[in-house]
C-alpha atoms as a PDB file:
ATOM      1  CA  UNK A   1      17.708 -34.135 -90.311  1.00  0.00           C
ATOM      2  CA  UNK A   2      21.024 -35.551 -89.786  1.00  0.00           C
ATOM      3  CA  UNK A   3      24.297 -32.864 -88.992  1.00  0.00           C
ATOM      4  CA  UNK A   4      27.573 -33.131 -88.451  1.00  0.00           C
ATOM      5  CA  UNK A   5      30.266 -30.631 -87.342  1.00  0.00           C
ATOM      6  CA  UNK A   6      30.357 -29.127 -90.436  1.00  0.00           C
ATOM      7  CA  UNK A   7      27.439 -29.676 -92.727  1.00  0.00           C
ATOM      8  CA  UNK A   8      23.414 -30.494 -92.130  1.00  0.00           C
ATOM      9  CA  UNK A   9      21.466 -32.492 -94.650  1.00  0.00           C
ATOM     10  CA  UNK A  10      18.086 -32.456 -94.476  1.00  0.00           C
ATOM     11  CA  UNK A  11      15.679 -35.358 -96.092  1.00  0.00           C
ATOM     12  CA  UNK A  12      11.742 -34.620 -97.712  1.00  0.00           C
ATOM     13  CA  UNK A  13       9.460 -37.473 -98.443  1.00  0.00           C
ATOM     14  CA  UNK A  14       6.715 -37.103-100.480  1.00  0.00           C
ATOM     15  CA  UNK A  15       3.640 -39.635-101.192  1.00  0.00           C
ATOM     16  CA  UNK A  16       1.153 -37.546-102.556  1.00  0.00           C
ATOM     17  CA  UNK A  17       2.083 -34.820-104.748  1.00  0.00           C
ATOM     18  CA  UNK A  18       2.295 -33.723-108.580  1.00  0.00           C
ATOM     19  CA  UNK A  19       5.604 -34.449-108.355  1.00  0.00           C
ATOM     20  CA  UNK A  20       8.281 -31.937-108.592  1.00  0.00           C
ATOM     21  CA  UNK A  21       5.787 -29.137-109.408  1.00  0.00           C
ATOM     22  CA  UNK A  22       3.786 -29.755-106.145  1.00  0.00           C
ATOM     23  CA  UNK A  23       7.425 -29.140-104.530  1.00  0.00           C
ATOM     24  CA  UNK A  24       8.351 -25.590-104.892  1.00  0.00           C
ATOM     25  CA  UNK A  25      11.925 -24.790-105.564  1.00  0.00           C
ATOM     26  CA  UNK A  26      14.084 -22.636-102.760  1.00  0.00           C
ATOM     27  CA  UNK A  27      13.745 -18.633-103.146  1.00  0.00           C
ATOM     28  CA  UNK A  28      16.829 -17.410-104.446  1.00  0.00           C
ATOM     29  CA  UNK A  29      18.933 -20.403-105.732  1.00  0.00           C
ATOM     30  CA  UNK A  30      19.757 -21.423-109.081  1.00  0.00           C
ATOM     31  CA  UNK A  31      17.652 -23.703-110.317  1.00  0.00           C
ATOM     32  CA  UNK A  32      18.826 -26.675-112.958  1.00  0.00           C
ATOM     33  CA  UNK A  33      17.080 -29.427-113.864  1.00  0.00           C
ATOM     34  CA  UNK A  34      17.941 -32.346-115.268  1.00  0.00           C
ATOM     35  CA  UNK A  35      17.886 -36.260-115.467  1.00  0.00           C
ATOM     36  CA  UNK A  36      18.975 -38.846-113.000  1.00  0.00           C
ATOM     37  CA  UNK A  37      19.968 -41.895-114.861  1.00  0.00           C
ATOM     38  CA  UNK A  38      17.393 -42.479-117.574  1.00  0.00           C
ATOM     39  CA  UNK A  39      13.951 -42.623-115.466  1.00  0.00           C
ATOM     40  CA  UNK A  40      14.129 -39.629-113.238  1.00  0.00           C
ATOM     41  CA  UNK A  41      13.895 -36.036-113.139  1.00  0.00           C
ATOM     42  CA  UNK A  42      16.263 -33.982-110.753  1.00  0.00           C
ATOM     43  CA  UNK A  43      16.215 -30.684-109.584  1.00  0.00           C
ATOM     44  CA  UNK A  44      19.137 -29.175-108.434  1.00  0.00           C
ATOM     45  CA  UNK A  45      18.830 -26.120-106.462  1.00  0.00           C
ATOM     46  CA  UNK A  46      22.151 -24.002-105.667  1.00  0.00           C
ATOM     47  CA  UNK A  47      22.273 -21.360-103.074  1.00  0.00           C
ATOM     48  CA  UNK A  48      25.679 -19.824-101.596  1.00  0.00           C
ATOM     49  CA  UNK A  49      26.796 -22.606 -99.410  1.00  0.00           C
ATOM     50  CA  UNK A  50      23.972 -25.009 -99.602  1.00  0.00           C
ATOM     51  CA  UNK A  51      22.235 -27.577-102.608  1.00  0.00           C
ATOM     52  CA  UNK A  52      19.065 -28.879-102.409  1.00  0.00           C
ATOM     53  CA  UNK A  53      18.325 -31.672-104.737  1.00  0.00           C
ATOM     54  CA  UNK A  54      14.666 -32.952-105.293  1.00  0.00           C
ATOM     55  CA  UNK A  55      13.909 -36.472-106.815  1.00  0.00           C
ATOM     56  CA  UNK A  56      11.012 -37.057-108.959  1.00  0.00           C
ATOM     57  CA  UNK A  57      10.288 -41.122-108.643  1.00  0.00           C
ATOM     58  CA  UNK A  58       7.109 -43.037-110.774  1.00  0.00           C
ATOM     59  CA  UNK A  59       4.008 -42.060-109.272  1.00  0.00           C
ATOM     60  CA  UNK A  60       4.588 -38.496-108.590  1.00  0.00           C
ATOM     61  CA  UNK A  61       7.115 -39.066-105.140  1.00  0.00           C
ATOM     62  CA  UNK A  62       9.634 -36.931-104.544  1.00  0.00           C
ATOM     63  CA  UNK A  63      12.566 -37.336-102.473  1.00  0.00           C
ATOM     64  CA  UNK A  64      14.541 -34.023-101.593  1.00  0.00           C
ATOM     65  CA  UNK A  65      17.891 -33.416 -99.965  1.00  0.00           C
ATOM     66  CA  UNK A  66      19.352 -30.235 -98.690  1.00  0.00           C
ATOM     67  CA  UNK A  67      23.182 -30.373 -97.969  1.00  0.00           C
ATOM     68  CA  UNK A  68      26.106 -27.958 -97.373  1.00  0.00           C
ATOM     69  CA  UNK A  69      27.757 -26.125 -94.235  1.00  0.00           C
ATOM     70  CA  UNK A  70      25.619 -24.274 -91.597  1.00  0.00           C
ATOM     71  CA  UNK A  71      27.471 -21.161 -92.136  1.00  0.00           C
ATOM     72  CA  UNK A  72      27.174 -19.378 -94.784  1.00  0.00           C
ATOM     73  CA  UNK A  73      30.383 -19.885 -96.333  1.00  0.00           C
ATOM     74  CA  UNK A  74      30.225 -20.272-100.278  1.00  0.00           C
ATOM     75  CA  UNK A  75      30.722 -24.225-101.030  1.00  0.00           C
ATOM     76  CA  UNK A  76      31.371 -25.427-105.029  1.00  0.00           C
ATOM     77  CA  UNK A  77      30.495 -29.449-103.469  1.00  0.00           C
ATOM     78  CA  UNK A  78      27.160 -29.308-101.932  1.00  0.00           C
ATOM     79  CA  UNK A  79      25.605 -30.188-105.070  1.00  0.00           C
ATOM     80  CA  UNK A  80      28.291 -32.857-105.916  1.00  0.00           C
ATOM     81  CA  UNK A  81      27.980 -34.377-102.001  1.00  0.00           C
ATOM     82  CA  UNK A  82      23.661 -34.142-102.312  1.00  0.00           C
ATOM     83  CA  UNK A  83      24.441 -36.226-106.218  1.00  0.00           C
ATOM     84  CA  UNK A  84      26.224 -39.157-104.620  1.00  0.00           C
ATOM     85  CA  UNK A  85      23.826 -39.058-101.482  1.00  0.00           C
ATOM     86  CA  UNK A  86      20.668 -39.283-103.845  1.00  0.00           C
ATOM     87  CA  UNK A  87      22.608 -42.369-105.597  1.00  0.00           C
ATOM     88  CA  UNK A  88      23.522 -44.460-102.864  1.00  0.00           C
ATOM     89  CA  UNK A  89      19.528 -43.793-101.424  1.00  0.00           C
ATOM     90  CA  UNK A  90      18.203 -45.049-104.836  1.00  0.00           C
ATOM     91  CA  UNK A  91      20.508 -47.988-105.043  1.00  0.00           C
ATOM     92  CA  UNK A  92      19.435 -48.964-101.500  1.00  0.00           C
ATOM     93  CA  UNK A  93      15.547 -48.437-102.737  1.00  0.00           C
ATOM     94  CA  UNK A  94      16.379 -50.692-105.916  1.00  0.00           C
ATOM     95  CA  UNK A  95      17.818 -53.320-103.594  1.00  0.00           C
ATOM     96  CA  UNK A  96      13.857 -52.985-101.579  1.00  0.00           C
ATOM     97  CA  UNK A  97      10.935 -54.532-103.118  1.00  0.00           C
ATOM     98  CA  UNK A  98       9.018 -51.738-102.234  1.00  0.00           C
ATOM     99  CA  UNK A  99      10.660 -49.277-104.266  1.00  0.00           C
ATOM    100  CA  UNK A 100       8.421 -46.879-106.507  1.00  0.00           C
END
């Protein structure tokens, strides 16, 4: 988990899962899946103040970010800020050998 003054993200690994199904999504929020680029599926997850966002890579991996304030103050960019985080982690993984 990584924080800051005014927002926490928090970072899920998977390695052995179904993939996003094996992940279940957070009570409450507003669920909306989609694609990420052309290969990947992405869950977006919207609660008051908070997004989670859940990768599905080959394989069945799934990487999933939670972002937004600590208090429960309603915030429009969680989703936007957990969108751009997710890109910048799979351009890094592209850049590794080891990616999925």
């Amino acid at each position: 988990m990584s924080a800051g003054q005014e927002n926490t993200a928090t970072f899920l690994l998977t390695t052995g899962t179904p993939g996003l199904a094996g992940v279940p999504p957070v009570a409450g929020a507003k669920v909306t899946t989609s694609r990420f680029g052309t290969s990947y599926t992405l869950r977006l997850e919207q609660e008051l103040a908070r997004c989670t966002a859940s990768l599905e890579f080959t394989g069945g991996k799934v990487f999933q970010l939670t972002t937004g304030p600590d208090r429960n103050k309603p915030d429009n960019s969680a989703c936007q800020a957990a969108r751009v985080a997710l890109a910048y982690v799979v351009r890094q993984q592209l850049l590794d050998s080891t990616f999925p």
